[in-house]
Protein backbone atom coordinates (compact mmCIF):
# COMPACT_ATOMS: atom_id res chain seq x y z
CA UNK A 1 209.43 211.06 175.88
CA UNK A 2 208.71 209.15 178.98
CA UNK A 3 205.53 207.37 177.28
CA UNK A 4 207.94 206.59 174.59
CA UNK A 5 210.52 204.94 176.64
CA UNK A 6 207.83 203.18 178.68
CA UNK A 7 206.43 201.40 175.81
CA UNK A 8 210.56 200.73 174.76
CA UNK A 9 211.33 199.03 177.42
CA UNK A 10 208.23 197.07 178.06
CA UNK A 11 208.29 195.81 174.25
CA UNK A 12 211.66 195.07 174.31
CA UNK A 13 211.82 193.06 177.34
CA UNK A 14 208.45 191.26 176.91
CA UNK A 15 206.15 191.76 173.99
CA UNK A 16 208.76 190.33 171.27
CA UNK A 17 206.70 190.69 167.82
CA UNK A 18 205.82 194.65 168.53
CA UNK A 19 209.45 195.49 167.18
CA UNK A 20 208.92 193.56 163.98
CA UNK A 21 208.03 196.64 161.73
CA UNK A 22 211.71 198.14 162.42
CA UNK A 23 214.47 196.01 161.34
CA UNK A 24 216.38 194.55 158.32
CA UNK A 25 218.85 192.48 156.77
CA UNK A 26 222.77 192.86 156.07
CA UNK A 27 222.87 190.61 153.05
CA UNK A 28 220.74 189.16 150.29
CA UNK A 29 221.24 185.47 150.13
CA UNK A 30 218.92 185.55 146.64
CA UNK A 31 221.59 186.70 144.87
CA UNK A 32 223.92 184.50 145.40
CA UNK A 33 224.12 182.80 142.49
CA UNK A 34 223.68 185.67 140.02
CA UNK A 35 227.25 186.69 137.95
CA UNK A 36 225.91 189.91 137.24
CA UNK A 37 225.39 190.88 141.09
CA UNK A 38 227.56 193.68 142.96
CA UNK A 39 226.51 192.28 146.40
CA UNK A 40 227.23 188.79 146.57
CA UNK A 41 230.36 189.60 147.61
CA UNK A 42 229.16 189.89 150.86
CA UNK A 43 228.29 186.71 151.05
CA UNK A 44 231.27 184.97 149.39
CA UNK A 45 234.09 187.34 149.40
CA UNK A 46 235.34 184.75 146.19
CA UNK A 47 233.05 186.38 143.64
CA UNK A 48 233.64 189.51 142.27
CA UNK A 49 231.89 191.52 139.90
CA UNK A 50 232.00 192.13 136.32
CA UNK A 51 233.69 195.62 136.31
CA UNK A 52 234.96 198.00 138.44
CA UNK A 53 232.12 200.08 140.38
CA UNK A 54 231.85 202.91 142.99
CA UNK A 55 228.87 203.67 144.57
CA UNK A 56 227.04 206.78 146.68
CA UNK A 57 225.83 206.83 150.10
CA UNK A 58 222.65 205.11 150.81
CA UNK A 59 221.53 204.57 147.72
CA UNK A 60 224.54 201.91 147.22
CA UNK A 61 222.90 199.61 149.22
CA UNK A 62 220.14 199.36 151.94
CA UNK A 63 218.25 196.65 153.05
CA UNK A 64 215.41 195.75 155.71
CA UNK A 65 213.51 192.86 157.16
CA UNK A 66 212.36 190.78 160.01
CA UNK A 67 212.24 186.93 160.92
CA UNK A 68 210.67 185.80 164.00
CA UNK A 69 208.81 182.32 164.70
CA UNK A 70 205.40 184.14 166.49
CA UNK A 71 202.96 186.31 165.65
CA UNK A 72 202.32 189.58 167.54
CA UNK A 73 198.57 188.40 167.63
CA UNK A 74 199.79 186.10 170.36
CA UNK A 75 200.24 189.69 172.51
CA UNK A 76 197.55 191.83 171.14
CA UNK A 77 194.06 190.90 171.09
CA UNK A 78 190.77 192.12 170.16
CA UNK A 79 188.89 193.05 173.36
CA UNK A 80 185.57 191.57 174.33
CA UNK A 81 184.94 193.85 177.07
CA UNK A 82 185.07 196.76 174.06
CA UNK A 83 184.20 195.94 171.31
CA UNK A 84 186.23 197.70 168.36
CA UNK A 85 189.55 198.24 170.85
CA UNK A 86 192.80 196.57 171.01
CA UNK A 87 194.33 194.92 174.29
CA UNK A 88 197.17 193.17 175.48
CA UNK A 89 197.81 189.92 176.88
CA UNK A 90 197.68 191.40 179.96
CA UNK A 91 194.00 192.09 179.70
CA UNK A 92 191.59 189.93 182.21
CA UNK A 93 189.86 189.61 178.69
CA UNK A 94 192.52 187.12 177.88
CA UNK A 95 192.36 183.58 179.50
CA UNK A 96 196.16 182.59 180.00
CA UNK A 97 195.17 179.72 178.86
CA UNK A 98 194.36 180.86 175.29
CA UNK A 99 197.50 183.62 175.55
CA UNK A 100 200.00 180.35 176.37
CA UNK A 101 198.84 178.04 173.87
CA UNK A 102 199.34 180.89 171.12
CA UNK A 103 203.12 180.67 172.02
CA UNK A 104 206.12 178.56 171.02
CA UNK A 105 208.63 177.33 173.89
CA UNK A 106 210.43 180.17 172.93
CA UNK A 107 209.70 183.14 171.09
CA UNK A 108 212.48 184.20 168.43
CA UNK A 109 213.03 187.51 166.73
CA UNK A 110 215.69 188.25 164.53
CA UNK A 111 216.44 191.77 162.87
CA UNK A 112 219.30 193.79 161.37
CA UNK A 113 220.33 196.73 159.17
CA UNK A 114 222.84 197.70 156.40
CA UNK A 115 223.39 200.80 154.35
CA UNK A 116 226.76 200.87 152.51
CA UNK A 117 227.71 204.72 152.73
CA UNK A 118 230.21 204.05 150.14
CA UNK A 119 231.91 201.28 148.41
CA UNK A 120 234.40 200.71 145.18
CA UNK A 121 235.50 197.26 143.17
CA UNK A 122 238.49 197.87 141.33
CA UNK A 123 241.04 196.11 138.92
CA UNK A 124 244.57 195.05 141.26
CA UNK A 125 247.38 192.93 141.77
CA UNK A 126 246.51 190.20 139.29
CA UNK A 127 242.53 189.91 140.87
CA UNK A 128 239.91 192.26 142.47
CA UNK A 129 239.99 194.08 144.85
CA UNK A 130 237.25 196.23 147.31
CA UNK A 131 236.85 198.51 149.81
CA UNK A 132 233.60 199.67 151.78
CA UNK A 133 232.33 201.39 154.57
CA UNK A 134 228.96 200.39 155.74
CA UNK A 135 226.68 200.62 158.82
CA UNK A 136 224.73 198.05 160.47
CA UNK A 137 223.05 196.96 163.11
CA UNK A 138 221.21 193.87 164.37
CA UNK A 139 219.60 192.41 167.65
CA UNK A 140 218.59 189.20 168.20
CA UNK A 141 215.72 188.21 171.01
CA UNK A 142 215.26 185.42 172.95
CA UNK A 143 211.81 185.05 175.35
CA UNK A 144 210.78 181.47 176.88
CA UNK A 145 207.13 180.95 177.24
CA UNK A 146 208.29 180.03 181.00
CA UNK A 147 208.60 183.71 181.61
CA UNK A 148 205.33 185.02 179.70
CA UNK A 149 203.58 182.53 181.92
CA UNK A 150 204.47 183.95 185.29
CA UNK A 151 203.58 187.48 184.14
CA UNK A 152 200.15 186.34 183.46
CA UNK A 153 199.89 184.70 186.90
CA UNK A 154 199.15 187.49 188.61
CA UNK A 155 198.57 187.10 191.95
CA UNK A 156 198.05 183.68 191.77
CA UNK A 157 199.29 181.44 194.70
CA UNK A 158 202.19 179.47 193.74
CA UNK A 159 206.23 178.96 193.03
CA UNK A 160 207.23 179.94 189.64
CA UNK A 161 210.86 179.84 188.24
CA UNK A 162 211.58 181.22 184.46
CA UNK A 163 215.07 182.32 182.93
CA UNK A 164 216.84 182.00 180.14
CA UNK A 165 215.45 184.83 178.12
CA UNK A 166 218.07 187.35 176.04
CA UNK A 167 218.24 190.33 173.99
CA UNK A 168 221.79 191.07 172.42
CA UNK A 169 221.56 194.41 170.13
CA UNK A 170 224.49 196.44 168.49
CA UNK A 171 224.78 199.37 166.05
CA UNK A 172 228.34 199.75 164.52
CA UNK A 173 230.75 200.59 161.27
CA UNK A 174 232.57 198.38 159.43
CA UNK A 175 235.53 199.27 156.94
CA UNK A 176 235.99 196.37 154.61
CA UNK A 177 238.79 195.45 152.53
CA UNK A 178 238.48 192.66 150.48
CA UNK A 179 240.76 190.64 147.56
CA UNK A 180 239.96 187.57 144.48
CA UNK A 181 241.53 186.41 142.29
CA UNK A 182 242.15 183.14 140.26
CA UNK A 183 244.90 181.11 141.73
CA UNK A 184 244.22 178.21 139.37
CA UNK A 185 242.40 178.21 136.22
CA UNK A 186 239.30 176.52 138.09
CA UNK A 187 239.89 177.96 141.47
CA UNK A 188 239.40 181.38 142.91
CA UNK A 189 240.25 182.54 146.15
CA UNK A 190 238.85 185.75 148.14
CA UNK A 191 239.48 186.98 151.97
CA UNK A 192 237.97 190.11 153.42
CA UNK A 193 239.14 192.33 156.64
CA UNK A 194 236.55 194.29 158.21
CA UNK A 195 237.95 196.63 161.02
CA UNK A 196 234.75 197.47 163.15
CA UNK A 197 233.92 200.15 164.80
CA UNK A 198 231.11 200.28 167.92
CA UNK A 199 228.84 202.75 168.00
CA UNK A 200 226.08 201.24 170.54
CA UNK A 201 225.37 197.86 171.93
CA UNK A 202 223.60 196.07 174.63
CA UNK A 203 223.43 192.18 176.39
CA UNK A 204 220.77 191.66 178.72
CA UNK A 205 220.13 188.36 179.91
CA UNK A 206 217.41 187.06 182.65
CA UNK A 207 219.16 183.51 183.62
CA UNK A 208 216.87 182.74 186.69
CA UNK A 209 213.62 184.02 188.06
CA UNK A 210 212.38 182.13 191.45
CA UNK A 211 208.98 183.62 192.68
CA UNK A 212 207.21 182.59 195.31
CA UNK A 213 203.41 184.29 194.52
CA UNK A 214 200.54 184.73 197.16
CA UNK A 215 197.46 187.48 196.70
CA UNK A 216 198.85 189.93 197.89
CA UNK A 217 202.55 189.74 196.75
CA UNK A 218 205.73 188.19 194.50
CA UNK A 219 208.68 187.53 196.72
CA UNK A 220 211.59 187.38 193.86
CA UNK A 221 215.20 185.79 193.65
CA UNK A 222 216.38 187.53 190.36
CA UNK A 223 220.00 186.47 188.79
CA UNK A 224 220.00 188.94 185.51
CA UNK A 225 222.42 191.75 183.94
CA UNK A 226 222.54 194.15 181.59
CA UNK A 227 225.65 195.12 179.82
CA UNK A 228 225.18 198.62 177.73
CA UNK A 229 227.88 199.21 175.35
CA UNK A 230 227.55 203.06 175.18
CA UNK A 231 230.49 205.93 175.81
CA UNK A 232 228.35 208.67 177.87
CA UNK A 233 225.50 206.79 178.86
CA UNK A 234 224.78 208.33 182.72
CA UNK A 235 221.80 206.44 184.93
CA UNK A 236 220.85 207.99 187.92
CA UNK A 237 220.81 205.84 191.12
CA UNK A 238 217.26 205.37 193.53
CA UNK A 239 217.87 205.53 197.38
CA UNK A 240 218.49 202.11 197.93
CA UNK A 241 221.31 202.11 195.58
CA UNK A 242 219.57 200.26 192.98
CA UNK A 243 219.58 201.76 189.24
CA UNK A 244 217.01 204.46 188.34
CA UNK A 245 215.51 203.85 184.43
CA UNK A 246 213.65 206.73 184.67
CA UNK A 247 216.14 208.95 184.76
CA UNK A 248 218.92 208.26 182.17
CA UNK A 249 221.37 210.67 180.14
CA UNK A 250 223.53 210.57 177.25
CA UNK A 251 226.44 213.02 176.09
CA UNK A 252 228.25 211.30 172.79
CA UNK A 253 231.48 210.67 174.12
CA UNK A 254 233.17 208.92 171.16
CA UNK A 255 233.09 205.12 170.16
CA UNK A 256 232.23 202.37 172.42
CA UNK A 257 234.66 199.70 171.29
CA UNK A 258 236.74 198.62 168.27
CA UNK A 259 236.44 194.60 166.53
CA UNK A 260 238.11 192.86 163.75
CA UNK A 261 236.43 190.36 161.55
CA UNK A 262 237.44 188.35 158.74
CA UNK A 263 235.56 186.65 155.32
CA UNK A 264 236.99 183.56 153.36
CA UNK A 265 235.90 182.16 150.47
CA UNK A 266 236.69 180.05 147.10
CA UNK A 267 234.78 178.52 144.36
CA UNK A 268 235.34 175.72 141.98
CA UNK A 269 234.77 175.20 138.64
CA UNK A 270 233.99 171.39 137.98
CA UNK A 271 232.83 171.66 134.79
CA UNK A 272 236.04 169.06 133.82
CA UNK A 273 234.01 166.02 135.61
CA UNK A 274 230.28 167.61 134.95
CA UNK A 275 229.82 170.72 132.51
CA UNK A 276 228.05 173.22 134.09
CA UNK A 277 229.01 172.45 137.47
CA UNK A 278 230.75 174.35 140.44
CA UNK A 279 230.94 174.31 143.89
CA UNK A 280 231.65 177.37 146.62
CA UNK A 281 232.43 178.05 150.07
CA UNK A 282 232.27 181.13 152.50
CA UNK A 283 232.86 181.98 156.08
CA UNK A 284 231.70 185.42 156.89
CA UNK A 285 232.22 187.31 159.51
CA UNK A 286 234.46 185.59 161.98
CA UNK A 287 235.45 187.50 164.88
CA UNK A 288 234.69 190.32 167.98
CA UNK A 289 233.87 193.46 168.78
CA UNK A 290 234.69 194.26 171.80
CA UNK A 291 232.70 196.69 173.56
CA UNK A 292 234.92 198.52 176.50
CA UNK A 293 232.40 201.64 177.96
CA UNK A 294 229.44 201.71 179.38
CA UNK A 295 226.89 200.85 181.99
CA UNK A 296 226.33 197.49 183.51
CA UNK A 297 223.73 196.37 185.55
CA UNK A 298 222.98 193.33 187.66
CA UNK A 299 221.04 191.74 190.07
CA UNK A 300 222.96 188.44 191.76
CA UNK A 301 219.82 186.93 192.89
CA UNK A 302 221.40 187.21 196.72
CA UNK A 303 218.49 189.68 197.93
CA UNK A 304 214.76 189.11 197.91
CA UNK A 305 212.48 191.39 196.16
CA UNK A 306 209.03 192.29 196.84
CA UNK A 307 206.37 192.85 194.37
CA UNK A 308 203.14 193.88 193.73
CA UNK A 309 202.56 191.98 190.43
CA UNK A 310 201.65 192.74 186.87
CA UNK A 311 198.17 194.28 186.77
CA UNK A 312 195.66 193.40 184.48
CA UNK A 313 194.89 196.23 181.78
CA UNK A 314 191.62 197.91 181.52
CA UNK A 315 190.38 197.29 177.97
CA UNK A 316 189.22 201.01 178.23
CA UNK A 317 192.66 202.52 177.48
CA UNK A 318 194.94 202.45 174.58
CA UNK A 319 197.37 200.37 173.16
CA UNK A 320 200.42 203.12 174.91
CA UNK A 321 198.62 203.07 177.85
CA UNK A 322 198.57 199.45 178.44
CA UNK A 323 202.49 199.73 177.14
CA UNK A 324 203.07 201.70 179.64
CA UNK A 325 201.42 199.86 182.54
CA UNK A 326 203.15 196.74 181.84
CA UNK A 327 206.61 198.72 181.45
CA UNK A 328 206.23 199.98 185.10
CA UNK A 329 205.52 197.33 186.11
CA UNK A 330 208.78 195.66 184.66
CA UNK A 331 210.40 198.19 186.04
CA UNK A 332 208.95 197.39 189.98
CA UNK A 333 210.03 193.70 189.13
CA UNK A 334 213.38 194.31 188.58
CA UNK A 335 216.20 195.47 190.87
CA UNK A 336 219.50 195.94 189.29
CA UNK A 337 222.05 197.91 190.97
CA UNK A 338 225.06 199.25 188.77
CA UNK A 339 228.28 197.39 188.56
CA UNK A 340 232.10 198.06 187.80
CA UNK A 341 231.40 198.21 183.35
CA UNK A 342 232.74 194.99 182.19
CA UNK A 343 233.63 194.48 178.78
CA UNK A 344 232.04 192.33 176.62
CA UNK A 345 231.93 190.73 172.80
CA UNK A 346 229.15 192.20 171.33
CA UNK A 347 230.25 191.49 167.93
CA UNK A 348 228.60 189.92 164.75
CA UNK A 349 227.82 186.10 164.34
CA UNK A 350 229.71 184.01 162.20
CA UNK A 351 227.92 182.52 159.10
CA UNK A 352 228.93 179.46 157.06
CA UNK A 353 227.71 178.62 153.49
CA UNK A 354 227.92 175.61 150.94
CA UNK A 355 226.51 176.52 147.51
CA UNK A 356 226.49 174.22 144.43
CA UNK A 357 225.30 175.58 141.00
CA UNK A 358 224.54 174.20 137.98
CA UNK A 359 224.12 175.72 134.62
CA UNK A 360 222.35 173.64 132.01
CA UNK A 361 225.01 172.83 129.18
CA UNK A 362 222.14 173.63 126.26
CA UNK A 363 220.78 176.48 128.21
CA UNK A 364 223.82 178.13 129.44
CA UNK A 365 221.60 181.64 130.68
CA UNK A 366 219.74 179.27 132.97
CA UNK A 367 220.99 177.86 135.82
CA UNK A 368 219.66 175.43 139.32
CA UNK A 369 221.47 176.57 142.83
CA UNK A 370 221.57 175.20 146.24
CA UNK A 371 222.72 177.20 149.39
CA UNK A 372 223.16 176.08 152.45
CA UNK A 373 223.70 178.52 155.53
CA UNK A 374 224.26 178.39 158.99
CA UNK A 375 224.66 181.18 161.09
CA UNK A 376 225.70 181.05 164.64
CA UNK A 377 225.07 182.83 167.67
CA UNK A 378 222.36 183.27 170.37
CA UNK A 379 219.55 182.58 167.67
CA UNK A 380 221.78 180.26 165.73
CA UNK A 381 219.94 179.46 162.50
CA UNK A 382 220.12 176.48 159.00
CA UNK A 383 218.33 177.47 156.02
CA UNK A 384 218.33 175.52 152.76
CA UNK A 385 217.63 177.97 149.83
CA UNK A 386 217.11 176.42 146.33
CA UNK A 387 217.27 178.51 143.19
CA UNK A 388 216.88 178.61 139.43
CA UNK A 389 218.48 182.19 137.81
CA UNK A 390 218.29 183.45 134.45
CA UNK A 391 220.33 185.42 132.47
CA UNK A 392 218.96 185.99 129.87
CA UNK A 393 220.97 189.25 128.01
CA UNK A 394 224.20 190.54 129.34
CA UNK A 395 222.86 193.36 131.26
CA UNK A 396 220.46 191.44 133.50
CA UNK A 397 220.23 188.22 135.40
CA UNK A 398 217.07 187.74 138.10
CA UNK A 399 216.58 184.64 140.37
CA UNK A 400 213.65 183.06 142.14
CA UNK A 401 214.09 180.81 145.44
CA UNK A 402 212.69 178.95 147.93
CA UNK A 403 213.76 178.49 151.63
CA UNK A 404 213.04 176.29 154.34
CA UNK A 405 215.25 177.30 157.69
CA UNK A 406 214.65 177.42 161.47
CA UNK A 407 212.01 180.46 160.69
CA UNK A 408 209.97 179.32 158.38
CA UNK A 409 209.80 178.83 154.70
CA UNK A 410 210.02 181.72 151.87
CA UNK A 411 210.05 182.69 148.32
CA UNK A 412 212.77 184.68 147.14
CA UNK A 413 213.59 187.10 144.67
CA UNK A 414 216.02 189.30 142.78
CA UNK A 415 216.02 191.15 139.80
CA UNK A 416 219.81 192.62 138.41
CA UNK A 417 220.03 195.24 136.17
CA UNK A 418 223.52 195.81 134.59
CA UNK A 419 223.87 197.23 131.75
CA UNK A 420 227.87 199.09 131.13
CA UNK A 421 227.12 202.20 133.19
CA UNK A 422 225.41 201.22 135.97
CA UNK A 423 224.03 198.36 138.10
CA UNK A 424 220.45 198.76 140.01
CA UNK A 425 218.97 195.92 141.89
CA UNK A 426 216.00 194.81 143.91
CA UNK A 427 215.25 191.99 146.09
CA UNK A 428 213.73 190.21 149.05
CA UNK A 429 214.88 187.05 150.44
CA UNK A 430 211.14 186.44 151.47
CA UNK A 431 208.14 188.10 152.73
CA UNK A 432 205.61 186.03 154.98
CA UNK A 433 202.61 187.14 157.00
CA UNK A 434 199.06 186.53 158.16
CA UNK A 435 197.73 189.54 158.89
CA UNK A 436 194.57 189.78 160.60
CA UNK A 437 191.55 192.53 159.75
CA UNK A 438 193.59 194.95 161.81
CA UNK A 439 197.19 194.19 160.13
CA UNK A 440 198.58 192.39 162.83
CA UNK A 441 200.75 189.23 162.16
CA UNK A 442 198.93 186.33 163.40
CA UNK A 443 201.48 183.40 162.85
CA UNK A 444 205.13 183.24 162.53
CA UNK A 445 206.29 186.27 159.84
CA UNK A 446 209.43 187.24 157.94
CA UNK A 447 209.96 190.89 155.46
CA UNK A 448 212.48 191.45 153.93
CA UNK A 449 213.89 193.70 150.81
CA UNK A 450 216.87 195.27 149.40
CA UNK A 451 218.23 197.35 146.94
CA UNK A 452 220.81 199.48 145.39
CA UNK A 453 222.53 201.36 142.75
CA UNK A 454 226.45 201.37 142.03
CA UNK A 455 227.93 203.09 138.63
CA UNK A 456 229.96 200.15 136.62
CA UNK A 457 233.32 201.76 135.10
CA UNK A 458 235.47 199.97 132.55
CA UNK A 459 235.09 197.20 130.50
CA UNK A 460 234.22 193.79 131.73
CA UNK A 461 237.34 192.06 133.97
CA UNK A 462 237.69 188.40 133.13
């Protein structure tokens, strides 16, 4: 357990691309423009589907993927020393000159989950209406190359300074309840509530590190904290008053905090100045979660610490060895003593999105989409997705997309079956890696797929 928590920490907090295999994605943007789709309400709570649907838990809806602008061959390397073993950056195999100039200014990774535990679309009031609960989870990380740079100093003589690095994480439910309808014949309205519900979340931010280095020691002035959204959490204190990460407890307690976020969206038909053409708009998840128990830690960067620097790796051991080398000795750099808990907005980003479609007049199953989306927040992001979707038979509709956006670019894709009983779909919004002979990523990478199955009822609601 210790090893395990070791390696945690010290992967989290430094070595961003070893998390990539873990995460996902809350929505699939392929879909979009597909009529047939039960999901794209997510993203536009303006569209509905085609009938009424309920769906069972998990296999609703889950997705997963990864985006993140570096490789995780820019922290693992093949060792020269021995030959046929893996080593970190840490290793004295590894020039920091060659480890530096395999790193943006800042390394980026984005990740987040979804599973709908159970969800319904029914006829009401004139429109459609929707209720689901789902749970998610995301975490976005934030690492300047500033602060790789003076770990791989060592005990080389000289005044460093790094900051600015982030991780912001959180694990919640959300109860949605959402409403469309028509208000003119070319013009449909939709607004979702979600009433969320915080299971688990954390902030920790490094704003300034000022080290003074000699060969024998790091003399640190740390401003950082850690805010840990998480009823129960215990951590035991060292001597000195400063926090103990070794020894840390947890005894459920209930929920950590309680948000409220709201969708709007519309879409217009404009097929009375150009056939075929419409227009729609969405703002997703606007609001907080605010996250009122926990643990929070800080260091005001008031009192001088003393350490022995990061140690190069032998080349000898393991990959969880080396882990948990450099994790100890994250642990020796840091010094945060636990504060009063102060709550905190650990809630979901707010995303915007334009989309324009158009459906060819003498092919009316084919149509051309662009989406543009923004998404705010610590890694805020712009992606331009273009589309063409088919539809060729009633019961299914597929699309295929490219994106360009602050990761990267990717193909898309989606294929929707829905035939009058049920609906079962499968997608990715892109999947991009360079793996090397050992299956590492070796450049910037994205994964992503999702998929689902919901039960139709009824006959089609116009």
């Amino acid at each position: 357990m210790r090893t395990s928590m070791n390696r945690f920490r010290c992967v989290a907090f430094v070595t961003v691309m070893v998390l990539a295999g873990t995460s996902s994605a809350q929505s699939l943007s392929s879909a979009y423009f597909l009529s047939g789709s039960y999901t794209r309400q997510d993203l536009n709570p303006a569209f509905s589907p085609e009938r009424a649907y309920f769906s069972l838990p998990v296999i609703g809806g889950t997705g997963m993927s990864v985006s993140s602008n570096v490789g995780a061959s820019a922290f693992i390397y093949n060792s020269t020393s021995y030959p046929g073993k893996l080593t970190t950056f840490m290793s004295g195999d590894v020039s920091k000159a060659t480890f530096l100039n395999a790193l943006p200014d800042v390394s980026k990774l984005r990740s987040s989950v979804a599973i709908d535990v159970a969800s319904a679309g029914f006829r009401a009031f004139g429109g459609y209406g929707n209720v689901g609960l789902s749970l998610k989870s995301y975490e976005d990380v934030s690492v300047p190359k500033s602060l790789f740079a003076m770990m791989k100093s060592g005990l080389s003589d000289g005044h460093y300074m790094a900051g600015n690095a982030r991780v912001k994480s959180l694990a919640y439910a959300d109860l949605g309840l959402g409403y469309s309808r028509n208000v003119l014949d070319n013009l449909k309205l939709g607004a979702k509530v979600h009433f969320l519900l915080g299971m688990a979340g954390g902030d920790v931010s490094i704003n300034r590190i000022d080290a003074n280095i000699n060969s024998s020691e790091w003399r640190l002035m740390m401003d950082a904290k850690a805010h840990i959204g998480m009823s129960g959490l215990e951590i035991a204190g060292n001597d000195d008053g400063t926090a103990n990460l070794d020894s840390i407890s947890y005894r459920y307690k209930g929920l950590s905090g309680f948000g409220l976020a709201l969708d709007f969206g519309a879409v217009y038909d404009l097929s009375d100045v150009v056939e075929g053409l419409s227009v729609s708009a969405a703002i997703t998840d606007l609001g907080y979660l605010n996250l009122n128990k926990g643990v929070t830690l800080a260091n005001d960067g008031k009192n001088e610490v003393v350490f022995k620097g990061f140690h190069d790796v032998s080349g000898d051991e393991d990959l969880d060895k080396q882990a948990d080398q450099l994790g100890e000795d994250v642990k020796s750099m840091i010094n945060l003593t636990e504060k009063n808990f102060e709550s905190y907005n650990g809630g979901p980003s707010a995303t915007f999105r334009l989309g324009v479609q158009y459906r060819l007049p003498w092919v009316d199953w084919i149509s051309a989409g662009e989406l543009l989306t923004f998404r705010t927040g610590l890694l805020s992001c712009l992606e331009s997705r273009t589309s063409v979707n088919i539809a060729p038979a009633r019961w299914f509709d597929a699309s295929l997309n490219v994106a360009f956006s602050t990761f990267g670019t990717d193909l898309g894709w989606v294929l929707d079956f829905h035939p009058k009983a049920v609906s079962l779909f499968i997608g990715s919004d892109g999947v991009r890696a360079r793996l090397s002979k050992d299956g590492i990523p070796v450049s910037a990478s994205s994964a992503s797929v999702m998929f689902g199955l919901k039960f139709a009822l009824g006959d089609i609601i116009d």
